[in-house]
Protein backbone atom coordinates (compact mmCIF):
# COMPACT_ATOMS: atom_id res chain seq x y z
CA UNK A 1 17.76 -20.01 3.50
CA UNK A 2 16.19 -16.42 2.45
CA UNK A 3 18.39 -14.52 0.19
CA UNK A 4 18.97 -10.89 1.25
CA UNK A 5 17.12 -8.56 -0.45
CA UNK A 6 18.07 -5.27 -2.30
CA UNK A 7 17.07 -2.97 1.10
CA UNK A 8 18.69 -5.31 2.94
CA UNK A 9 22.13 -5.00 1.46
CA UNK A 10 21.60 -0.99 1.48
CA UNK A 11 21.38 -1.33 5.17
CA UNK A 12 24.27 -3.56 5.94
CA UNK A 13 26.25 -0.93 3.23
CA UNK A 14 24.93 2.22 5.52
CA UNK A 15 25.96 -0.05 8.84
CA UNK A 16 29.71 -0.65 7.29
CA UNK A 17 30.39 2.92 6.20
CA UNK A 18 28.93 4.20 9.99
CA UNK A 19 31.30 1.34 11.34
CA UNK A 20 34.65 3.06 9.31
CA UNK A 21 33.71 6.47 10.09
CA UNK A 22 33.94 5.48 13.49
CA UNK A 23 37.36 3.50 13.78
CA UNK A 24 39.84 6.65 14.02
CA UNK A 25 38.01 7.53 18.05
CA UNK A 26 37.75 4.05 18.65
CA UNK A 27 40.71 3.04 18.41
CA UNK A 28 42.68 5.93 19.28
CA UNK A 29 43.70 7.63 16.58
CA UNK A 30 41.35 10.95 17.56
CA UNK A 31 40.47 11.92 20.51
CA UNK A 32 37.27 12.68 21.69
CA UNK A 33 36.27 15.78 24.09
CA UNK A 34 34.01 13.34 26.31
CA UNK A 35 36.07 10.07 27.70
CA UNK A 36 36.07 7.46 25.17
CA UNK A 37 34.02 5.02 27.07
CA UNK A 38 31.31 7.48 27.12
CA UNK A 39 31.68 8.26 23.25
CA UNK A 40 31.34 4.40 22.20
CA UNK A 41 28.06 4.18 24.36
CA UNK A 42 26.32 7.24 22.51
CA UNK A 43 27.48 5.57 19.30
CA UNK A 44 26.07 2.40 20.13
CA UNK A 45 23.38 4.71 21.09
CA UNK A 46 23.00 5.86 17.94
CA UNK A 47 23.15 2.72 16.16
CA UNK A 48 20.95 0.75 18.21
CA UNK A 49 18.28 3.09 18.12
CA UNK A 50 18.61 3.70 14.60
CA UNK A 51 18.29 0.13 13.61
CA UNK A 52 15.08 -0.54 16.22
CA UNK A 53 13.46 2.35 14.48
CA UNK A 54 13.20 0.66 11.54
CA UNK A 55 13.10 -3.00 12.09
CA UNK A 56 9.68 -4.13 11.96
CA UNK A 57 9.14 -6.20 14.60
CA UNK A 58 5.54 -5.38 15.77
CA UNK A 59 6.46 -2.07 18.21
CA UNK A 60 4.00 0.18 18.18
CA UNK A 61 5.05 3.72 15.71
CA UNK A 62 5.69 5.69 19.47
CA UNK A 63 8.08 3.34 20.37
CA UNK A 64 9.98 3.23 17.11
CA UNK A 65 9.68 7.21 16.88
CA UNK A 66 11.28 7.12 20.81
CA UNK A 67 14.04 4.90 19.38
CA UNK A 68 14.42 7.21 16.25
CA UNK A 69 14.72 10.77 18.12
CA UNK A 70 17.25 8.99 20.91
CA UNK A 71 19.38 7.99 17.59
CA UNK A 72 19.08 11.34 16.81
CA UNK A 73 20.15 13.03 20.13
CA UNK A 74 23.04 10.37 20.26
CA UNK A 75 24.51 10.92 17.11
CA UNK A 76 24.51 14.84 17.73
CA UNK A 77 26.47 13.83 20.65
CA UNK A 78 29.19 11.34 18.92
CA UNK A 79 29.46 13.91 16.23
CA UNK A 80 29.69 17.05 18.36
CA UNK A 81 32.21 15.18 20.69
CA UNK A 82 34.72 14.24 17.90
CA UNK A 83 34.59 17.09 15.57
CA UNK A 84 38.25 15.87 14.10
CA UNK A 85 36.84 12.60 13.09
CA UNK A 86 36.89 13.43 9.33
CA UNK A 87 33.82 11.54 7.98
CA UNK A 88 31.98 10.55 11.35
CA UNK A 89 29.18 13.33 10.01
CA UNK A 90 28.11 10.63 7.27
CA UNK A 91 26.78 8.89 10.59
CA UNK A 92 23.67 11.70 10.99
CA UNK A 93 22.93 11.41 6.91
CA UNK A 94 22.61 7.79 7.67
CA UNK A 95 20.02 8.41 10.57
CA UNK A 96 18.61 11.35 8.19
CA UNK A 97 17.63 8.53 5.61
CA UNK A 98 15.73 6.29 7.80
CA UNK A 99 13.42 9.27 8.53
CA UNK A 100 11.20 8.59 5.81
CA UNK A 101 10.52 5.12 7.60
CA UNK A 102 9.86 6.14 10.97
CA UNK A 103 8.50 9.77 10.68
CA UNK A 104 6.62 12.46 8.45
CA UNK A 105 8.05 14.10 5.96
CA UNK A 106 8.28 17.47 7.66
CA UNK A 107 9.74 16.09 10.96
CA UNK A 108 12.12 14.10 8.52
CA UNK A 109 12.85 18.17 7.23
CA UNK A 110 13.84 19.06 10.30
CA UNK A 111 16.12 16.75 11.64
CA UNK A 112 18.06 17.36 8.71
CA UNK A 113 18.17 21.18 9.69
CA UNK A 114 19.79 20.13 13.06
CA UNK A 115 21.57 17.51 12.17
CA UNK A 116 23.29 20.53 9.59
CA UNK A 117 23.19 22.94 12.32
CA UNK A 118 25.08 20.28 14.90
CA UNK A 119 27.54 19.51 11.47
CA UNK A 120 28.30 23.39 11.25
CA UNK A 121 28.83 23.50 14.73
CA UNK A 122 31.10 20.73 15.49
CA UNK A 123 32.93 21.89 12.24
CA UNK A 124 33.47 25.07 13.68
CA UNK A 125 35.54 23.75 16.62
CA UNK A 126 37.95 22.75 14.22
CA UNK A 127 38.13 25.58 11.62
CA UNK A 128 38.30 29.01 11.89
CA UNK A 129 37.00 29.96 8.59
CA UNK A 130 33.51 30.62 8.49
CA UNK A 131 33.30 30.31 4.82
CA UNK A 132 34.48 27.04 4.86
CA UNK A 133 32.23 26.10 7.89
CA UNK A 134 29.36 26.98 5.87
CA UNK A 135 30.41 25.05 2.72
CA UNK A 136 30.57 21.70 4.73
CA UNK A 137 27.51 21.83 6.28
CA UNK A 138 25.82 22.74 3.05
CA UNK A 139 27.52 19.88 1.26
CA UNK A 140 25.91 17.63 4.34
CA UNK A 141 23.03 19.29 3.75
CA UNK A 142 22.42 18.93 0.33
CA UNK A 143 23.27 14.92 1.24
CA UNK A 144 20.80 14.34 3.73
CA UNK A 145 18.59 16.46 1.57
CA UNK A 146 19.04 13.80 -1.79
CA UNK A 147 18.92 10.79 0.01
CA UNK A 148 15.46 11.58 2.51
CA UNK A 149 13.79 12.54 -0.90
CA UNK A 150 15.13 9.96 -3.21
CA UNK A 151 14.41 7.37 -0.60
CA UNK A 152 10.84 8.64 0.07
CA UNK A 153 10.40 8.59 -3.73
CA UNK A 154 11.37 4.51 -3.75
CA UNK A 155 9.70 3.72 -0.92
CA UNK A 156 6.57 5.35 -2.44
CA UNK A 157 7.19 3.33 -5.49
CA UNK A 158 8.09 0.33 -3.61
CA UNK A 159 4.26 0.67 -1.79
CA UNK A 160 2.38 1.25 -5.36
CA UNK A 161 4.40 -1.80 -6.61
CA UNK A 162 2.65 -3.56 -3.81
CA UNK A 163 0.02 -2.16 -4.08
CA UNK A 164 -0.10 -3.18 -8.10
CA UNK A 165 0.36 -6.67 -7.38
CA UNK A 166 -2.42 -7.41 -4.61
CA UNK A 167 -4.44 -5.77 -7.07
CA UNK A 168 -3.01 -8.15 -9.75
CA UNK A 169 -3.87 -10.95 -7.74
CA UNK A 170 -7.41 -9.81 -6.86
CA UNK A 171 -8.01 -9.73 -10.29
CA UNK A 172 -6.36 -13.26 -10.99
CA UNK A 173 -8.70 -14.57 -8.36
CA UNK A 174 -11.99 -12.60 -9.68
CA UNK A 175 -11.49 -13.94 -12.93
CA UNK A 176 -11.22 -17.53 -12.07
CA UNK A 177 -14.24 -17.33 -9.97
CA UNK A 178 -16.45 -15.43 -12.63
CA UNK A 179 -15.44 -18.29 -14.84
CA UNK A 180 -16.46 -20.93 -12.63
CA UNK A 181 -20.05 -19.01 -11.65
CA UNK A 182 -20.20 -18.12 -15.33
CA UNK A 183 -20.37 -21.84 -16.00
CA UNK A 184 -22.27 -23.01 -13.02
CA UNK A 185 -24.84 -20.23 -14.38
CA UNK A 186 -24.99 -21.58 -17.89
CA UNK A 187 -25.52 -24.90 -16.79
CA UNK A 188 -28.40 -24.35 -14.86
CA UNK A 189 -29.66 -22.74 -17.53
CA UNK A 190 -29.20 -25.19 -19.78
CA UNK A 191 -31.04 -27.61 -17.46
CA UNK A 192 -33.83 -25.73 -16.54
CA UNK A 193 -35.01 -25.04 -20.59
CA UNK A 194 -34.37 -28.76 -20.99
CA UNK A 195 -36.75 -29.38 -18.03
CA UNK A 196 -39.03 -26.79 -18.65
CA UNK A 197 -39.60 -27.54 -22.53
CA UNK A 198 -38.56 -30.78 -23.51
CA UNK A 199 -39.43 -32.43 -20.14
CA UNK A 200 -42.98 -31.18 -19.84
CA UNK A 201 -43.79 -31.52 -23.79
CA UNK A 202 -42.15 -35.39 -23.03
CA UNK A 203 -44.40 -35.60 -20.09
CA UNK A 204 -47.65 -34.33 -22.14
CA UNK A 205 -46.64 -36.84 -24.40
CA UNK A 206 -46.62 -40.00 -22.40
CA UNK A 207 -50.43 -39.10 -20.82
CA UNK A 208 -51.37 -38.66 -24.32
CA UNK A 209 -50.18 -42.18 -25.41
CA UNK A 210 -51.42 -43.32 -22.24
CA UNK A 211 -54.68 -42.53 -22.79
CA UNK A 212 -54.33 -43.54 -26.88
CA UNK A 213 -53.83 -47.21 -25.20
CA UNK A 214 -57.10 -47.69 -24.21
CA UNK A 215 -58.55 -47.65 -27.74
CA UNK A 216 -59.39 -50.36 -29.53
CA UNK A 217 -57.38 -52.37 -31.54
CA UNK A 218 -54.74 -54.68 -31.22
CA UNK A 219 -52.51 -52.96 -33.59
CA UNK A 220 -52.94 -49.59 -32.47
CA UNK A 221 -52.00 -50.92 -28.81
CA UNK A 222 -48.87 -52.57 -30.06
CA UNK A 223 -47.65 -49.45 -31.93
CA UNK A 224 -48.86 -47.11 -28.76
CA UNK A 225 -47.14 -48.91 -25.90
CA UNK A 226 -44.10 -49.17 -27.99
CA UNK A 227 -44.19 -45.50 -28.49
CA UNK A 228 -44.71 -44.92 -24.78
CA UNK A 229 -41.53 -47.17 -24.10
CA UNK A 230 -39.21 -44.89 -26.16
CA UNK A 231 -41.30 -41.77 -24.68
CA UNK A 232 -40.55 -42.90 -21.11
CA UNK A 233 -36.54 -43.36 -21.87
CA UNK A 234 -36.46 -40.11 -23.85
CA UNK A 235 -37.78 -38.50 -20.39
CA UNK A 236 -35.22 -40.60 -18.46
CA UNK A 237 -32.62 -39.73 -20.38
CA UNK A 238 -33.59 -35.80 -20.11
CA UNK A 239 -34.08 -36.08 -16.50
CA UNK A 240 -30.76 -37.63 -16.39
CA UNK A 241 -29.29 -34.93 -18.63
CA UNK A 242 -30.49 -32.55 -16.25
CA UNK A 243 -28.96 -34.14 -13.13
CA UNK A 244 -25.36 -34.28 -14.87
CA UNK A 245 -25.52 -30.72 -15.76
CA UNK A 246 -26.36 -29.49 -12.61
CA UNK A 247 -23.82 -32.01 -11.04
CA UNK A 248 -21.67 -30.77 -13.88
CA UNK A 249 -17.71 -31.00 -13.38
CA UNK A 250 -16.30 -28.46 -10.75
CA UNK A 251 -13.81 -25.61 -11.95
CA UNK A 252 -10.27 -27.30 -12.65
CA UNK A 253 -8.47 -26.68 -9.57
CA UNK A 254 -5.21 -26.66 -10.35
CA UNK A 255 -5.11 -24.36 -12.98
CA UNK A 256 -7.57 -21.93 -11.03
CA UNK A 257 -5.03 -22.06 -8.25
CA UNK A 258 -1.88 -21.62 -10.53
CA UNK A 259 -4.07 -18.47 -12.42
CA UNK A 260 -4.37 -16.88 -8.93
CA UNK A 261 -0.79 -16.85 -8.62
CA UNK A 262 0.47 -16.66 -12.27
CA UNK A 263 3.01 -13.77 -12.95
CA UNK A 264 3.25 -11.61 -9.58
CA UNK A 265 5.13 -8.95 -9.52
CA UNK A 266 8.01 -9.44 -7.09
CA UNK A 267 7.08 -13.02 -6.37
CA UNK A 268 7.43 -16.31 -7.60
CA UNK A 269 4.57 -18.71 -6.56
CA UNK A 270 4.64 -22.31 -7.32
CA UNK A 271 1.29 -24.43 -6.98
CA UNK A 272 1.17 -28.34 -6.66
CA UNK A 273 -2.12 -30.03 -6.48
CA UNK A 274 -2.56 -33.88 -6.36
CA UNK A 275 -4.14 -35.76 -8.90
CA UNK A 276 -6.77 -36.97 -6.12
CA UNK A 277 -7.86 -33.86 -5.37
CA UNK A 278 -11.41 -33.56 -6.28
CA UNK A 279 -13.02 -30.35 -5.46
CA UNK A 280 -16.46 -29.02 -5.83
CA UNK A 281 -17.52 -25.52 -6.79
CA UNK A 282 -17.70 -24.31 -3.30
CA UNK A 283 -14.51 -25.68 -2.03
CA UNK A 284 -12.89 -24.42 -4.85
CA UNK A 285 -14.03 -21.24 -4.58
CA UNK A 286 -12.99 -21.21 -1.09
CA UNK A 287 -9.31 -22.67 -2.05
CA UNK A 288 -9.19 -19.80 -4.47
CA UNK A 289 -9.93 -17.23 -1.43
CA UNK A 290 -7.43 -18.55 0.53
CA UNK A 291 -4.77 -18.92 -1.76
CA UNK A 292 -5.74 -15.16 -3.05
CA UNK A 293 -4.89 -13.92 0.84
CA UNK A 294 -2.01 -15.97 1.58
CA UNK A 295 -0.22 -14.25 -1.60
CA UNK A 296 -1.82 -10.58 -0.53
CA UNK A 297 -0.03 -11.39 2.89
CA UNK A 298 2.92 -12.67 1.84
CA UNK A 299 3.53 -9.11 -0.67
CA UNK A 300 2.23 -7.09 2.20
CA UNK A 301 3.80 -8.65 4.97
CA UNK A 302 6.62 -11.44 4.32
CA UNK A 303 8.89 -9.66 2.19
CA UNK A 304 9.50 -12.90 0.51
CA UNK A 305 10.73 -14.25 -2.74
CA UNK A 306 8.91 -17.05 -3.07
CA UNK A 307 5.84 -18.98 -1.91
CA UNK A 308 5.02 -22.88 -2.43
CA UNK A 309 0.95 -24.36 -2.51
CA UNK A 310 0.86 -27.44 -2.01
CA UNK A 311 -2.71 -29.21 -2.52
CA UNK A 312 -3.69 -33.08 -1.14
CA UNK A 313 -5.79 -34.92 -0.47
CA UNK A 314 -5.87 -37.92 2.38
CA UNK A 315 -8.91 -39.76 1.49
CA UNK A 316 -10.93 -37.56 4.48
CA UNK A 317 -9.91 -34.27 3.53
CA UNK A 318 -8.55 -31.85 1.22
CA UNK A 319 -5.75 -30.28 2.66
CA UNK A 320 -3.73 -27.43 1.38
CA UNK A 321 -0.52 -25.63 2.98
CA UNK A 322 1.33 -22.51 1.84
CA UNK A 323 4.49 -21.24 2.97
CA UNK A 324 6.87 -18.61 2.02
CA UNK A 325 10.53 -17.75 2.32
CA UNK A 326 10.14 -14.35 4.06
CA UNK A 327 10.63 -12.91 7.95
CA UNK A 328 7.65 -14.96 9.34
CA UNK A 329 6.20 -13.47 12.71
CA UNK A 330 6.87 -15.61 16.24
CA UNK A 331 3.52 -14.42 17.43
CA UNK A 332 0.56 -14.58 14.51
CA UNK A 333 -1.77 -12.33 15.03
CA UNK A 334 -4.84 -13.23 12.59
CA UNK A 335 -6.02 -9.83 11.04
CA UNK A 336 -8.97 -9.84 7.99
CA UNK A 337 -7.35 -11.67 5.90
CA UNK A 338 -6.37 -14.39 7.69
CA UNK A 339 -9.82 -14.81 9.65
CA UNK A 340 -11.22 -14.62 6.31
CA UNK A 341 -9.70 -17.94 5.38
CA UNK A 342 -10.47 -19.28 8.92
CA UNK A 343 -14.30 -18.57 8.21
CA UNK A 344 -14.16 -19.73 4.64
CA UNK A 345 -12.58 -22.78 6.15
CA UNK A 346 -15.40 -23.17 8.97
CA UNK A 347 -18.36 -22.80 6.77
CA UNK A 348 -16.86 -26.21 4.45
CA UNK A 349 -16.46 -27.85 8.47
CA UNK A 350 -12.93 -27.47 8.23
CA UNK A 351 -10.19 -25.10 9.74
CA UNK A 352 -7.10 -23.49 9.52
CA UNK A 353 -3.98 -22.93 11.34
CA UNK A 354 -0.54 -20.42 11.11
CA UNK A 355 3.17 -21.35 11.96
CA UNK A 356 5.40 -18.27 11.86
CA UNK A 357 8.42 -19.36 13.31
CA UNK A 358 10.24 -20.02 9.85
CA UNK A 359 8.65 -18.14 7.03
CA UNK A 360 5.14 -17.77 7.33
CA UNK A 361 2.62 -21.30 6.84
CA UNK A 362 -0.92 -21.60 6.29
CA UNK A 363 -2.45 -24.83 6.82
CA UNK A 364 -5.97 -25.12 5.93
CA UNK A 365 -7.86 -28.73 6.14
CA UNK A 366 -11.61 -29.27 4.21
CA UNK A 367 -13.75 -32.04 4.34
CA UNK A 368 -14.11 -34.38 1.70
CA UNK A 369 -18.14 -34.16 0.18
């Protein structure tokens, strides 16, 4: 089960203190100027749209902006309509501080200036004082005011935070595969001086003796041919030299994979890889892609806490899944990322598919070389 997360227990805090400001009109104990049916629908109103605005459930920004401004309206309405309600204003600095989610900054700016204009106004019904009219909606004021700017300045730092850690993983996932080229490279360099040099001064070698065997003499033949025996397995054994090195062993996968996902901020990923599992540099690479976008999703997307990779092999292919613990999506709809890993995964001959019904799951099959 996903554990609620800090945001998550702000909201259900903001829904509870919304619910008691609104139990005196509900159940009786003041009276609203508008029938009380009527004044439970606009608060449902208000809640409703209020919590649609900022649930992110793939609506387009218009349609959450539509259900933001009727929360608005609504709670101008439930607040104008029971002006003796005590705290029921607390309901519009709620709806005030899930602007920054839903709208700009300056739109955010001015629903606060009506939502302290509709504050002053319903206060007014009540008290005759103008003086003390004006102190309560400045004390609203100044509260909607605080909490739209402290919780634009979190959210900002909540997106560089993300922001930090795909670019932590990036890195992660450069640096394994510079080490694995880097190696590749040094190998082939290693292998082409051994063929270039020792091979070809080993092959000049053998003609040489090869020719020195037609000579006369017994003795000189004896010593010649068995010089041309150990010349010939000096040259096999370089040519096979040069084969291993350029076969040379692929990048360790398991560690690359665990190095991609080693100290995230905000999320704890656990890699398994089975000891079967035998990977060559391209595959590897390519399981190092993948793994480095399921992660980048999962920060930008999931809002989860943790994500398992789990690599195997079943004799045909290499198969590895990943799954989180986050908000998964019923209908995936594959962005860059995502067909990234499907075209890494086509290239090998192998492919890829998505579950989002619990969590989020990448499943991604390649064939064994």
């Amino acid at each position: 089960m996903r554990r609620m997360g800090l945001d998550e227990w702000s909201g259900v805090a903001m829904l509870v203190v919304c619910a008691g400001a609104a139990v005196p009109v509900v159940f009786g104990l003041v009276e609203p100027t508008v029938p009380r049916a009527v004044w439970v629908v606009l608060y449902l109103i208000t809640l409703t749209g209020a919590l649609a605005a900022v649930a992110d459930v793939g609506h387009p920004p218009v349609v959450r902006q539509a259900a933001y401004g009727a929360a608005v309206v609504a709670g101008w309405g439930v607040v104008l309509t029971a002006p003796r309600a005590g705290l029921l204003p607390i309901l519009l600095v709620v709806v005030a501080a899930l602007g920054p989610e839903v709208v700009r900054m300056p739109v955010n700016v001015v629903v606060v200036a009506l939502n302290t204009v509709v504050i002053g106004l319903a206060n007014a019904r009540v008290h005759d004082l103008s003086l003390e009219v004006f102190f309560s909606a400045g004390f609203y004021a100044l509260i909607q005011l605080a909490t739209v700017f402290s919780l634009t300045a979190i959210r900002r730092e909540k997106e560089l935070r993300r922001q930090l850690a795909r670019a932590h993983v990036d890195l992660q996932a450069a640096s394994v595969l510079l080490a694995g080229s880097a190696r590749t490279a040094e190998r082939l360099r290693i292998s082409r001086e051994l063929h270039d040099l020792i091979g070809h001064q080993l092959t000049v070698l053998t003609l040489e003796l090869e020719a020195a065997r037609h000579r006369r003499g017994d003795a000189v033949r004896e010593h010649v041919e068995r010089a041309d025996r150990v010349a010939r397995a000096v040259l096999a054994d370089v040519r096979t030299t040069v084969g291993a090195l350029r076969a040379g062993p692929a990048t360790d996968l398991a560690e690359a994979l665990r190095e991609v996902g080693r100290d995230v901020p905000g999320l704890d990923v656990a890699v398994e890889v089975g000891d079967d599992v035998v990977a060559d540099e391209e595959q590897t690479a390519a399981l190092v892609r993948t793994v480095q976008e399921v992660v980048t999703n999962t920060l930008r997307h999931a809002e989860a806490r943790e994500l398992w990779v789990d690599v195997g092999c079943d004799g045909e292919s290499i198969r590895l899944t990943a799954s989180d613990d986050g908000r998964g999506a019923p209908e995936v709809v594959p962005g860059n990322g995502l067909r990234g890993i499907a075209e890494r995964c086509a290239a090998l001959g192998g492919d890829v598919s998505y579950d989002g019904r619990s969590g989020f799951r990448v499943s991604v099959r390649v064939p064994v070389r």
